[in-house]
N, C-alpha and C. Protein backbone atom coordinates (compact mmCIF):
# COMPACT_ATOMS: atom_id res chain seq x y z
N UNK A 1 18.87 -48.03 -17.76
CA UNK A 1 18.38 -46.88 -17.05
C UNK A 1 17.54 -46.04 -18.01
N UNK A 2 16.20 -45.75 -17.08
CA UNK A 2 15.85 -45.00 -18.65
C UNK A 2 15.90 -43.13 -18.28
N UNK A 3 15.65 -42.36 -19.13
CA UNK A 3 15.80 -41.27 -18.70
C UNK A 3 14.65 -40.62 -19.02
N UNK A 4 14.45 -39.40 -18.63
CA UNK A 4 12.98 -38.47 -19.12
C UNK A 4 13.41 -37.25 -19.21
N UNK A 5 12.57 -36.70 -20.01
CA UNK A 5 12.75 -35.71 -20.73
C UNK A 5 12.22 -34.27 -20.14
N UNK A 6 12.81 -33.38 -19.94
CA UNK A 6 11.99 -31.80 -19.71
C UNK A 6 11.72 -31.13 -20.93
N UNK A 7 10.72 -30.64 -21.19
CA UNK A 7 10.80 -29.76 -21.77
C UNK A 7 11.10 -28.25 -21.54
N UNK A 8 11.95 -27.70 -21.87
CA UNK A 8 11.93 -26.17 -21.91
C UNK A 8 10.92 -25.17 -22.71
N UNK A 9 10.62 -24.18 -22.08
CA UNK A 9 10.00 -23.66 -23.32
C UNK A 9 10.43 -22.84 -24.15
N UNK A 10 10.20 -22.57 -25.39
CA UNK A 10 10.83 -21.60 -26.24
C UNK A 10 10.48 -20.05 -26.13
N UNK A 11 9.62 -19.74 -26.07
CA UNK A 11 9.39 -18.54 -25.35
C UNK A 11 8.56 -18.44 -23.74
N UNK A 12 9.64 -17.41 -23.27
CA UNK A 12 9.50 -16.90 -22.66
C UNK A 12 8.26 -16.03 -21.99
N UNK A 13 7.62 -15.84 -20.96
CA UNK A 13 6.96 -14.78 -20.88
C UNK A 13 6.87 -13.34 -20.17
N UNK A 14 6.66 -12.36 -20.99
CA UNK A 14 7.77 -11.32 -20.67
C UNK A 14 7.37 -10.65 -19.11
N UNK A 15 8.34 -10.27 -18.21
CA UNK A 15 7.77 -10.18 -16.69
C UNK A 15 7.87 -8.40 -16.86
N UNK A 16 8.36 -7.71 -17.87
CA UNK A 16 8.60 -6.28 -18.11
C UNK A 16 7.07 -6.09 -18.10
N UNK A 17 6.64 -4.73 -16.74
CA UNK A 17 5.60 -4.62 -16.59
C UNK A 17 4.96 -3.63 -17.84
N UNK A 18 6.02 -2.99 -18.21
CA UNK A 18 5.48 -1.36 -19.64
C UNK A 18 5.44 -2.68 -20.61
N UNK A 19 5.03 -3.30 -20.92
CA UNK A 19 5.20 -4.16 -22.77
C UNK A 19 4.28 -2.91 -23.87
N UNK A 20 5.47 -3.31 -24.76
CA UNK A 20 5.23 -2.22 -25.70
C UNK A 20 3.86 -2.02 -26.41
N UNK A 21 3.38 -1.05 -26.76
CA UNK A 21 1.75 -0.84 -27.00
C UNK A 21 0.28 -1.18 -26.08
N UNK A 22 0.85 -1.66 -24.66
CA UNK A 22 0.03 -2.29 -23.63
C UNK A 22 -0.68 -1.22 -22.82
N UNK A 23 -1.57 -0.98 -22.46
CA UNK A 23 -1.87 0.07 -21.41
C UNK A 23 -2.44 -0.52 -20.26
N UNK A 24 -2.00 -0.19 -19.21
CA UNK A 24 -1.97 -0.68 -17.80
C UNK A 24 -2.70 0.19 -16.79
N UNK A 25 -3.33 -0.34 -16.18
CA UNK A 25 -4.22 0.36 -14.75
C UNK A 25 -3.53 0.72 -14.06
N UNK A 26 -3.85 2.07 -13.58
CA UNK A 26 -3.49 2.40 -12.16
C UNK A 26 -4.61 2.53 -11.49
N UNK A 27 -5.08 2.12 -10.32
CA UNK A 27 -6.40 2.56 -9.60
C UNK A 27 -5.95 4.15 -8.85
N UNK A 28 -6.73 4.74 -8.09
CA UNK A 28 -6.30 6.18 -8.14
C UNK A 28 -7.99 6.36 -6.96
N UNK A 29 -7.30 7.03 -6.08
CA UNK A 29 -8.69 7.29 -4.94
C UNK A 29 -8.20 8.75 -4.50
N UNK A 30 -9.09 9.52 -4.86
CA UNK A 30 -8.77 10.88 -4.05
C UNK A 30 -9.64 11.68 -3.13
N UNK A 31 -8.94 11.73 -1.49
CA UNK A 31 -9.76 12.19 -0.60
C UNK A 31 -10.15 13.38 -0.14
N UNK A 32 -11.19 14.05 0.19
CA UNK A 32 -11.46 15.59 1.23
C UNK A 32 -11.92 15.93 -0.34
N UNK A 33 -11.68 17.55 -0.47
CA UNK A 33 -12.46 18.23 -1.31
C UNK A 33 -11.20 18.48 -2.61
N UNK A 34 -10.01 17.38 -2.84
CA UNK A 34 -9.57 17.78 -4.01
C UNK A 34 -10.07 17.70 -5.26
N UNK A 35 -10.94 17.20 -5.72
CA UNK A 35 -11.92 17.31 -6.94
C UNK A 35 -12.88 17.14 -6.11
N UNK A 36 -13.79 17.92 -6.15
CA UNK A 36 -15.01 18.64 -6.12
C UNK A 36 -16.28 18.19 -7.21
N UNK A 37 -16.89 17.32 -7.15
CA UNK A 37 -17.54 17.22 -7.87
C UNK A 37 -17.30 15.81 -8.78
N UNK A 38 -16.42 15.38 -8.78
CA UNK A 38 -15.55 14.07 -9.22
C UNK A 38 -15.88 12.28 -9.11
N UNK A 39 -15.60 11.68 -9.47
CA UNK A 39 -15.83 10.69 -9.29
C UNK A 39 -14.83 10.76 -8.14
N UNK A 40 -14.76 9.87 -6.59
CA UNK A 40 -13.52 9.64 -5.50
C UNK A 40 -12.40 8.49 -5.68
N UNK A 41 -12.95 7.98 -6.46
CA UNK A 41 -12.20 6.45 -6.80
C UNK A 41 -12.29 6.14 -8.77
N UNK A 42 -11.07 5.81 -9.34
CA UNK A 42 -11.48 5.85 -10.74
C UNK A 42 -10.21 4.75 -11.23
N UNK A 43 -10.03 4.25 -11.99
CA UNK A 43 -8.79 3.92 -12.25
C UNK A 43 -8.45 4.07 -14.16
N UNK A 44 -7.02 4.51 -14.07
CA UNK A 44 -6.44 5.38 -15.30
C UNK A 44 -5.33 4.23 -15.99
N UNK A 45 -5.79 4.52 -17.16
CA UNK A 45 -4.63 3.66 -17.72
C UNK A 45 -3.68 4.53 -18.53
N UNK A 46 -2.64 3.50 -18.03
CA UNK A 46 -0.57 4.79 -18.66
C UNK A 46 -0.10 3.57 -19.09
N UNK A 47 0.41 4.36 -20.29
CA UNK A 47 1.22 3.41 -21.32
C UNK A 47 3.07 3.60 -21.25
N UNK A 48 3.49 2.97 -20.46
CA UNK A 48 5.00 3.42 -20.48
C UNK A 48 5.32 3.74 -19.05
N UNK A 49 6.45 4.19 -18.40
CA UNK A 49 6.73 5.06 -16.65
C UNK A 49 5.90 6.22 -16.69
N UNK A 50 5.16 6.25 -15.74
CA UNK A 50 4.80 7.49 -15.22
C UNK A 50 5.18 8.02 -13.87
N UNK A 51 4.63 8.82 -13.06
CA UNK A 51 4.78 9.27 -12.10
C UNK A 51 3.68 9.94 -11.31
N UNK A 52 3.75 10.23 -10.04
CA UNK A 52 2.50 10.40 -9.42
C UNK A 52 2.15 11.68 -9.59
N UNK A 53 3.06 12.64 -10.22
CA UNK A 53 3.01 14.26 -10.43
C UNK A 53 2.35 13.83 -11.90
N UNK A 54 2.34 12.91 -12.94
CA UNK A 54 1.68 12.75 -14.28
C UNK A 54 0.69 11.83 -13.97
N UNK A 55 0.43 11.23 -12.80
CA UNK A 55 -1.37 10.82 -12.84
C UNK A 55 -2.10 11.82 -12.34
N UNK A 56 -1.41 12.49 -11.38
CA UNK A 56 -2.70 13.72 -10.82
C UNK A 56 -2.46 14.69 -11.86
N UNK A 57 -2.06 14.80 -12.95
CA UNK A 57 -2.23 16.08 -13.65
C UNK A 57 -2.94 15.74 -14.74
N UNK A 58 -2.85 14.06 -14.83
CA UNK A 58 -3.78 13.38 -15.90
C UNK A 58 -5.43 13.41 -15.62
N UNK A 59 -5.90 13.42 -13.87
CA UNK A 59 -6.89 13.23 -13.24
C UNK A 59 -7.43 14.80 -13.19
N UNK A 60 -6.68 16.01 -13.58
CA UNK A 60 -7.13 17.30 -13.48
C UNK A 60 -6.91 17.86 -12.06
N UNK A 61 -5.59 16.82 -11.22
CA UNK A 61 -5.43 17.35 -9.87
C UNK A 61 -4.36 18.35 -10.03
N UNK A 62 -4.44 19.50 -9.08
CA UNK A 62 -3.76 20.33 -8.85
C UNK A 62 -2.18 20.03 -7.96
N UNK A 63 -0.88 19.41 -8.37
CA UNK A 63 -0.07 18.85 -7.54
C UNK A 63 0.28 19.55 -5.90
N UNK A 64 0.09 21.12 -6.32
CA UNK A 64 0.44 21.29 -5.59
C UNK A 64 -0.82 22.09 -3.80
N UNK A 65 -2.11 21.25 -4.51
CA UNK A 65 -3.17 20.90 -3.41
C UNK A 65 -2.91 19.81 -2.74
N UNK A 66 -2.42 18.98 -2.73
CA UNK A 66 -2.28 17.64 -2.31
C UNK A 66 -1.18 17.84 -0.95
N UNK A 67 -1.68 17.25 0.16
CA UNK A 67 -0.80 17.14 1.45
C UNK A 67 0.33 15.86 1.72
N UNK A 68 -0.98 14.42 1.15
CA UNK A 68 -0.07 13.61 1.41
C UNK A 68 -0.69 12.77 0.05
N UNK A 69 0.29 11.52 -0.11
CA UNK A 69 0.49 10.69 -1.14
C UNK A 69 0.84 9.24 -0.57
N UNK A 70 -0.01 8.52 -0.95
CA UNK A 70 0.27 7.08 -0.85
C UNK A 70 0.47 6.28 -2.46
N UNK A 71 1.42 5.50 -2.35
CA UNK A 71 1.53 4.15 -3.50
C UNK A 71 1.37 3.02 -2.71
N UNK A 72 0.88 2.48 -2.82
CA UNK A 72 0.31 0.75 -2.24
C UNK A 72 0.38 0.72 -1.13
N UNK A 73 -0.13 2.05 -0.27
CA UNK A 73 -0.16 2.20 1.24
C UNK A 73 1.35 2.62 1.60
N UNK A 74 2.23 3.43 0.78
CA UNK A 74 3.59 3.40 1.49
C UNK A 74 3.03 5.33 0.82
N UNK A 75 3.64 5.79 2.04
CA UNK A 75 3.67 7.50 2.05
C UNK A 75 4.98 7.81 0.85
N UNK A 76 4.22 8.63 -0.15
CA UNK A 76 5.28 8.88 -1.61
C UNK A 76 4.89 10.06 -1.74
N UNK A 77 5.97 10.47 -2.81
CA UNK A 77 6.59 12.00 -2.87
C UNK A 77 5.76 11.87 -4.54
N UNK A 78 5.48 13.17 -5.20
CA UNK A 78 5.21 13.68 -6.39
C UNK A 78 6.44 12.71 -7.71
N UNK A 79 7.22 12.67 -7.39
CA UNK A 79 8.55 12.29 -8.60
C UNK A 79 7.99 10.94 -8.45
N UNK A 80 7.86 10.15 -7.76
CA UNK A 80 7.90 9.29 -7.68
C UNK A 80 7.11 8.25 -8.68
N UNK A 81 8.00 7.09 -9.01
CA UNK A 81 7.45 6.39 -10.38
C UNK A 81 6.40 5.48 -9.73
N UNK A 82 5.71 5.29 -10.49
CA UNK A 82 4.31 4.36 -10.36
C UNK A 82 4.37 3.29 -11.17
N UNK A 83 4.06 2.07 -10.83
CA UNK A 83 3.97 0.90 -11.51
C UNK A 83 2.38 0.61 -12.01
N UNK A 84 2.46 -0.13 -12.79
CA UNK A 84 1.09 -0.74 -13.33
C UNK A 84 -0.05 -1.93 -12.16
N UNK A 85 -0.96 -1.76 -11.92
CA UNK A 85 -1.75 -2.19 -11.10
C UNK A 85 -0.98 -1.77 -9.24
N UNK A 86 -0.68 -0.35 -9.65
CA UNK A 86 -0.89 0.51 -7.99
C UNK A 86 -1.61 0.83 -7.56
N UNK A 87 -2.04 1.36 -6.29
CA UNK A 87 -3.17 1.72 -5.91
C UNK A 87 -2.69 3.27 -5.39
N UNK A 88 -3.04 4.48 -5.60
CA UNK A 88 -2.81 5.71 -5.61
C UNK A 88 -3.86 6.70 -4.91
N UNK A 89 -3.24 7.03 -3.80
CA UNK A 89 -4.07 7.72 -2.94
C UNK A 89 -3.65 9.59 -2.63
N UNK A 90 -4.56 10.10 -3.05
CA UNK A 90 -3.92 11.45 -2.63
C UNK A 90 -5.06 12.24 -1.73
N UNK A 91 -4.54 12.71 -0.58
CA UNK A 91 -4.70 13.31 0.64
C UNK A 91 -4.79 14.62 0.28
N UNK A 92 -5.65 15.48 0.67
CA UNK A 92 -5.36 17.23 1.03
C UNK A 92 -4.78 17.46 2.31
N UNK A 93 -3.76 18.72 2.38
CA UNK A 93 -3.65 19.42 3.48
C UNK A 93 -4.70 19.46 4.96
N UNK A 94 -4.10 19.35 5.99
CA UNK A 94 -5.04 19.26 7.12
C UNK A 94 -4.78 20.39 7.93
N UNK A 95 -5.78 21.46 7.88
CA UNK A 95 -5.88 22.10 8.85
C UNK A 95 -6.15 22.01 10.27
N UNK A 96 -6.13 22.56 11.38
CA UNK A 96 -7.00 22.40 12.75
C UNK A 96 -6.28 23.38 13.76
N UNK A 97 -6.74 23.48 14.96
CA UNK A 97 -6.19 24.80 15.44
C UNK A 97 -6.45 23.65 17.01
């Protein structure tokens, strides 16, 4: 009988999205008149956890202009942690009568 061989590999490759000294994209789109003058679409790179209250304060957004908040199309709160290659959407307040 003969047999065959697998190889395993010896290293690993690491699935931890923060790897140490790495800096990672977030894409980042912001709508209506919260930056004024701004690029609308930009994407930021964070080294380590962040949060969506530390990309808009990184982007020069005001947290507490903002109405609504998306992470990868799901409606999110300010605390909320952000992963590397998200897509980050922040909304202004909607008026109307």
């Amino acid at each position: 009988m003969r047999s065959s061989t697998c190889r395993i590999p010896t290293s690993i490759h690491c699935s931890i999205p923060y790897r140490i000294g790495e800096l990672l994209a977030v894409d980042i789109e912001v709508f209506g008149q919260l930056l004024p003058g701004q690029p609308r679409r930009r994407s930021v790179e964070i080294q380590g956890p962040s949060t969506v209250r530390d990309l808009a304060r990184a982007i020069g957004l005001d947290p507490e202009a903002v109405g609504l908040i998306t992470v990868d199309g799901v409606q999110s709160e300010m605390d909320e942690p952000v992963r590397p290659d998200s897509r980050l959407c922040f909304f202004p307040y909607v008026s109307g009568g």
